[in-house]
C-alpha atoms as a PDB file:
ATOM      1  CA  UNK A   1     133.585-120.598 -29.248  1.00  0.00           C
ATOM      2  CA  UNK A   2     134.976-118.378 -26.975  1.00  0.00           C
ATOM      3  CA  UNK A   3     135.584-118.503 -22.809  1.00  0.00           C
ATOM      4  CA  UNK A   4     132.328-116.448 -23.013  1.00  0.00           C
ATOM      5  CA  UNK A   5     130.566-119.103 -25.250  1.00  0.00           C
ATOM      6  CA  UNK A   6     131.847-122.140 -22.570  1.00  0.00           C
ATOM      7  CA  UNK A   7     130.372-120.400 -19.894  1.00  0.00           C
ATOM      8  CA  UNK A   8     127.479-119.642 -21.333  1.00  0.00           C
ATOM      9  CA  UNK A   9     126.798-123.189 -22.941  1.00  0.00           C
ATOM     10  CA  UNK A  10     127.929-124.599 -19.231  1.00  0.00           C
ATOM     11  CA  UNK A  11     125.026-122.019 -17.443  1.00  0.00           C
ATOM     12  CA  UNK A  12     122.196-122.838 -19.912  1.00  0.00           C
ATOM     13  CA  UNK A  13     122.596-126.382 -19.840  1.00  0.00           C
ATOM     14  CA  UNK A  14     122.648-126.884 -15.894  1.00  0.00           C
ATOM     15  CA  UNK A  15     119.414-124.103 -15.418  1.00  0.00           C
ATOM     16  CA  UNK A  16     117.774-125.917 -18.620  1.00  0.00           C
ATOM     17  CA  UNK A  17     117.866-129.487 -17.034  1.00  0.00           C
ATOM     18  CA  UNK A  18     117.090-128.114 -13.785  1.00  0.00           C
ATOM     19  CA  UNK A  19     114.169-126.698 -14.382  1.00  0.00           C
ATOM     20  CA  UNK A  20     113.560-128.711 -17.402  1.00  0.00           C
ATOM     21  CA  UNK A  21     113.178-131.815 -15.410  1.00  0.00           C
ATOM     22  CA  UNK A  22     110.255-131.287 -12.709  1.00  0.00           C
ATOM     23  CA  UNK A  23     107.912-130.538 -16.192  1.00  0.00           C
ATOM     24  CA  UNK A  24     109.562-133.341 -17.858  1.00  0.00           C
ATOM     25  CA  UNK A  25     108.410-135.519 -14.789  1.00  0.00           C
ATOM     26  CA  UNK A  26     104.945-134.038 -15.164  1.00  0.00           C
ATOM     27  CA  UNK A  27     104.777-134.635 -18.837  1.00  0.00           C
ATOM     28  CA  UNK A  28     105.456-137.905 -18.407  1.00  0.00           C
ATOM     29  CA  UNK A  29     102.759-138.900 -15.947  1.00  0.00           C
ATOM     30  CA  UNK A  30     104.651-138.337 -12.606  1.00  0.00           C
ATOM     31  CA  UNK A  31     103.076-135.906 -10.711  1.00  0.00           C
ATOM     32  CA  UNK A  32     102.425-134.823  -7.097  1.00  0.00           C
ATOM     33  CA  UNK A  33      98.847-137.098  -6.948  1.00  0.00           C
ATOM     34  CA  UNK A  34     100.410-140.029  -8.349  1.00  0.00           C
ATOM     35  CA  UNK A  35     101.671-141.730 -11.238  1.00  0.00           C
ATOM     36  CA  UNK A  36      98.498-140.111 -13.995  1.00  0.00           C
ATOM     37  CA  UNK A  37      96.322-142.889 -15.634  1.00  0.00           C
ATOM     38  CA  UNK A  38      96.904-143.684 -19.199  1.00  0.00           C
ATOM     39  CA  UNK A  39     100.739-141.969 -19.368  1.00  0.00           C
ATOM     40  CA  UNK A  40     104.088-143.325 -19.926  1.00  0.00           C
ATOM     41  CA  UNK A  41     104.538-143.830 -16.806  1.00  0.00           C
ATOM     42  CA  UNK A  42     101.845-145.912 -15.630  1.00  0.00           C
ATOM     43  CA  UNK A  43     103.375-147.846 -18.549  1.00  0.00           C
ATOM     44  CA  UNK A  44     106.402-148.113 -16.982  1.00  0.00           C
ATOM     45  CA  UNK A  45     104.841-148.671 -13.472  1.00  0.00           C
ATOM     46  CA  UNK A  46     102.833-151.988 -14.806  1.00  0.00           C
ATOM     47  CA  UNK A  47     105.634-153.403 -16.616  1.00  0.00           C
ATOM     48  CA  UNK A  48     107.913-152.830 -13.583  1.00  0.00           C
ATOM     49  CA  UNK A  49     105.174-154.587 -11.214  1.00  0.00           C
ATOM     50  CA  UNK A  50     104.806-157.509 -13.692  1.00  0.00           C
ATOM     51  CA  UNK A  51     108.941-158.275 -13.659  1.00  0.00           C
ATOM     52  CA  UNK A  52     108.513-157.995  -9.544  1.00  0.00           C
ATOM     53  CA  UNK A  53     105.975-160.367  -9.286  1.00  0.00           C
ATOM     54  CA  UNK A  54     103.149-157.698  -8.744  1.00  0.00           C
ATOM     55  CA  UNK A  55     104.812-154.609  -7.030  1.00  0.00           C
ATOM     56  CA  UNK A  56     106.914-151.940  -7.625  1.00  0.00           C
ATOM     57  CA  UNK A  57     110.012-152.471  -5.911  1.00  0.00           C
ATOM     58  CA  UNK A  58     111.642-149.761  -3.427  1.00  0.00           C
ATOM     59  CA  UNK A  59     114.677-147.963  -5.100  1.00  0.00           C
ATOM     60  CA  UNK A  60     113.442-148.785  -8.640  1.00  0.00           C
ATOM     61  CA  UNK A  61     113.570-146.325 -11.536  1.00  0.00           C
ATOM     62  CA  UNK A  62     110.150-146.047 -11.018  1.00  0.00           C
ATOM     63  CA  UNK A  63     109.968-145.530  -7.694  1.00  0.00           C
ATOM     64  CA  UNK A  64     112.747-142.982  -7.743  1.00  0.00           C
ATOM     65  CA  UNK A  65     111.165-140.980 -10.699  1.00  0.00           C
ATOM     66  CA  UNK A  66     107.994-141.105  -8.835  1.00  0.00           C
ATOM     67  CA  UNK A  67     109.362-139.614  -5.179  1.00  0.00           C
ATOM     68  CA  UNK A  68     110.805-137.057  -7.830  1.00  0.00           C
ATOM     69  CA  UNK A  69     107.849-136.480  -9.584  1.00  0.00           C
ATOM     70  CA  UNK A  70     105.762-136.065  -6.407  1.00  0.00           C
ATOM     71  CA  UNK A  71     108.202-134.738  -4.176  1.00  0.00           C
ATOM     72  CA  UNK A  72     110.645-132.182  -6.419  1.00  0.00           C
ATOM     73  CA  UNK A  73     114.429-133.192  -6.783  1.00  0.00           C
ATOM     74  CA  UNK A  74     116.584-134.149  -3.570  1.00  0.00           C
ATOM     75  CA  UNK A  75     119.749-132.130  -3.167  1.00  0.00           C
ATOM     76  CA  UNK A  76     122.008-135.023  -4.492  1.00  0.00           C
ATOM     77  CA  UNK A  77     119.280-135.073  -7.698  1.00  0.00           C
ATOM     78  CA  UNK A  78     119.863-131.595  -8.241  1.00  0.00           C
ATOM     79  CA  UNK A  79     123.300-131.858  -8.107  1.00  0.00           C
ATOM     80  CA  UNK A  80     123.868-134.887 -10.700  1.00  0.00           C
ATOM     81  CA  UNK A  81     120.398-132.969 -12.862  1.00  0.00           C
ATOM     82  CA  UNK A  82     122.842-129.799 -12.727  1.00  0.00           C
ATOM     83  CA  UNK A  83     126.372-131.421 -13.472  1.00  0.00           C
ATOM     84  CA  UNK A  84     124.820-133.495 -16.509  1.00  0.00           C
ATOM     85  CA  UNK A  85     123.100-130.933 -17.798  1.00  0.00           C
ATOM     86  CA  UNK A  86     126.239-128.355 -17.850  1.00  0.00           C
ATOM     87  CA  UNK A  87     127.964-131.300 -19.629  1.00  0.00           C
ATOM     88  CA  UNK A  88     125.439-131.447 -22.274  1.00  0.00           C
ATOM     89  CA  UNK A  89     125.419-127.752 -22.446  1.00  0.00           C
ATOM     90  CA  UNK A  90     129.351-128.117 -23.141  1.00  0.00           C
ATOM     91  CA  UNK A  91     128.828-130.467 -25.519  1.00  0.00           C
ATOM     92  CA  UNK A  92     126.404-128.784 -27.311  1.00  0.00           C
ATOM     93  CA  UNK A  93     128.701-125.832 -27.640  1.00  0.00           C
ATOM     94  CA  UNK A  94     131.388-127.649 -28.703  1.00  0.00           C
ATOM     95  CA  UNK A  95     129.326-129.363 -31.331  1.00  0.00           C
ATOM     96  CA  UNK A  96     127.933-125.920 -32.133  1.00  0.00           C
ATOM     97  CA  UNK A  97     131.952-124.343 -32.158  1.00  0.00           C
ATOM     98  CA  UNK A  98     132.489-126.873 -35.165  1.00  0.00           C
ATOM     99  CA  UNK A  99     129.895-126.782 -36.912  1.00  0.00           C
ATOM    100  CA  UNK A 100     129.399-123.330 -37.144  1.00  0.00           C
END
């Protein structure tokens, strides 16, 4: 793959994940009402609450991907959404480079 190829496999992966993870989020069952009855993530919420005793702890993955879900991604968010997701775009174009 060329310097073209990089870029291009560095771009889509960081715009992918961006956007990709707000509808991800949603998907799951975090959304701006709440975590949605019946979804993975009111899964994830009861298990959490039954390892705390009863309650969702503050700062827990759940708790985070629920502010995300409801609020959109923080700046720092979007910044380690965008730099993994250009890594995975690199990766996959490496991958991609070999293969093909």
């Amino acid at each position: 793959m060329g310097p073209a190829g990089t870029v291009a496999a560095i771009v889509g992966g960081a715009v992918v994940s961006v956007v990709g993870a707000p509808v991800v989020l949603g998907a799951i069952g975090f959304t701006s009402a709440g975590i949605a009855a019946g979804s993975y993530a009111a899964g994830m919420m009861s298990a959490a609450a039954v390892a705390n005793g009863g309650a969702v702890a503050a700062g827990s993955t759940v708790a985070v991907l629920q502010a995300a879900g409801a609020a959109g991604l923080s700046g720092t968010a979007t910044a380690v959404v965008t730099g993994t997701g250009a890594a995975v775009g690199t990766a996959v174009g490496w991958l991609a480079a070999i293969i093909i």
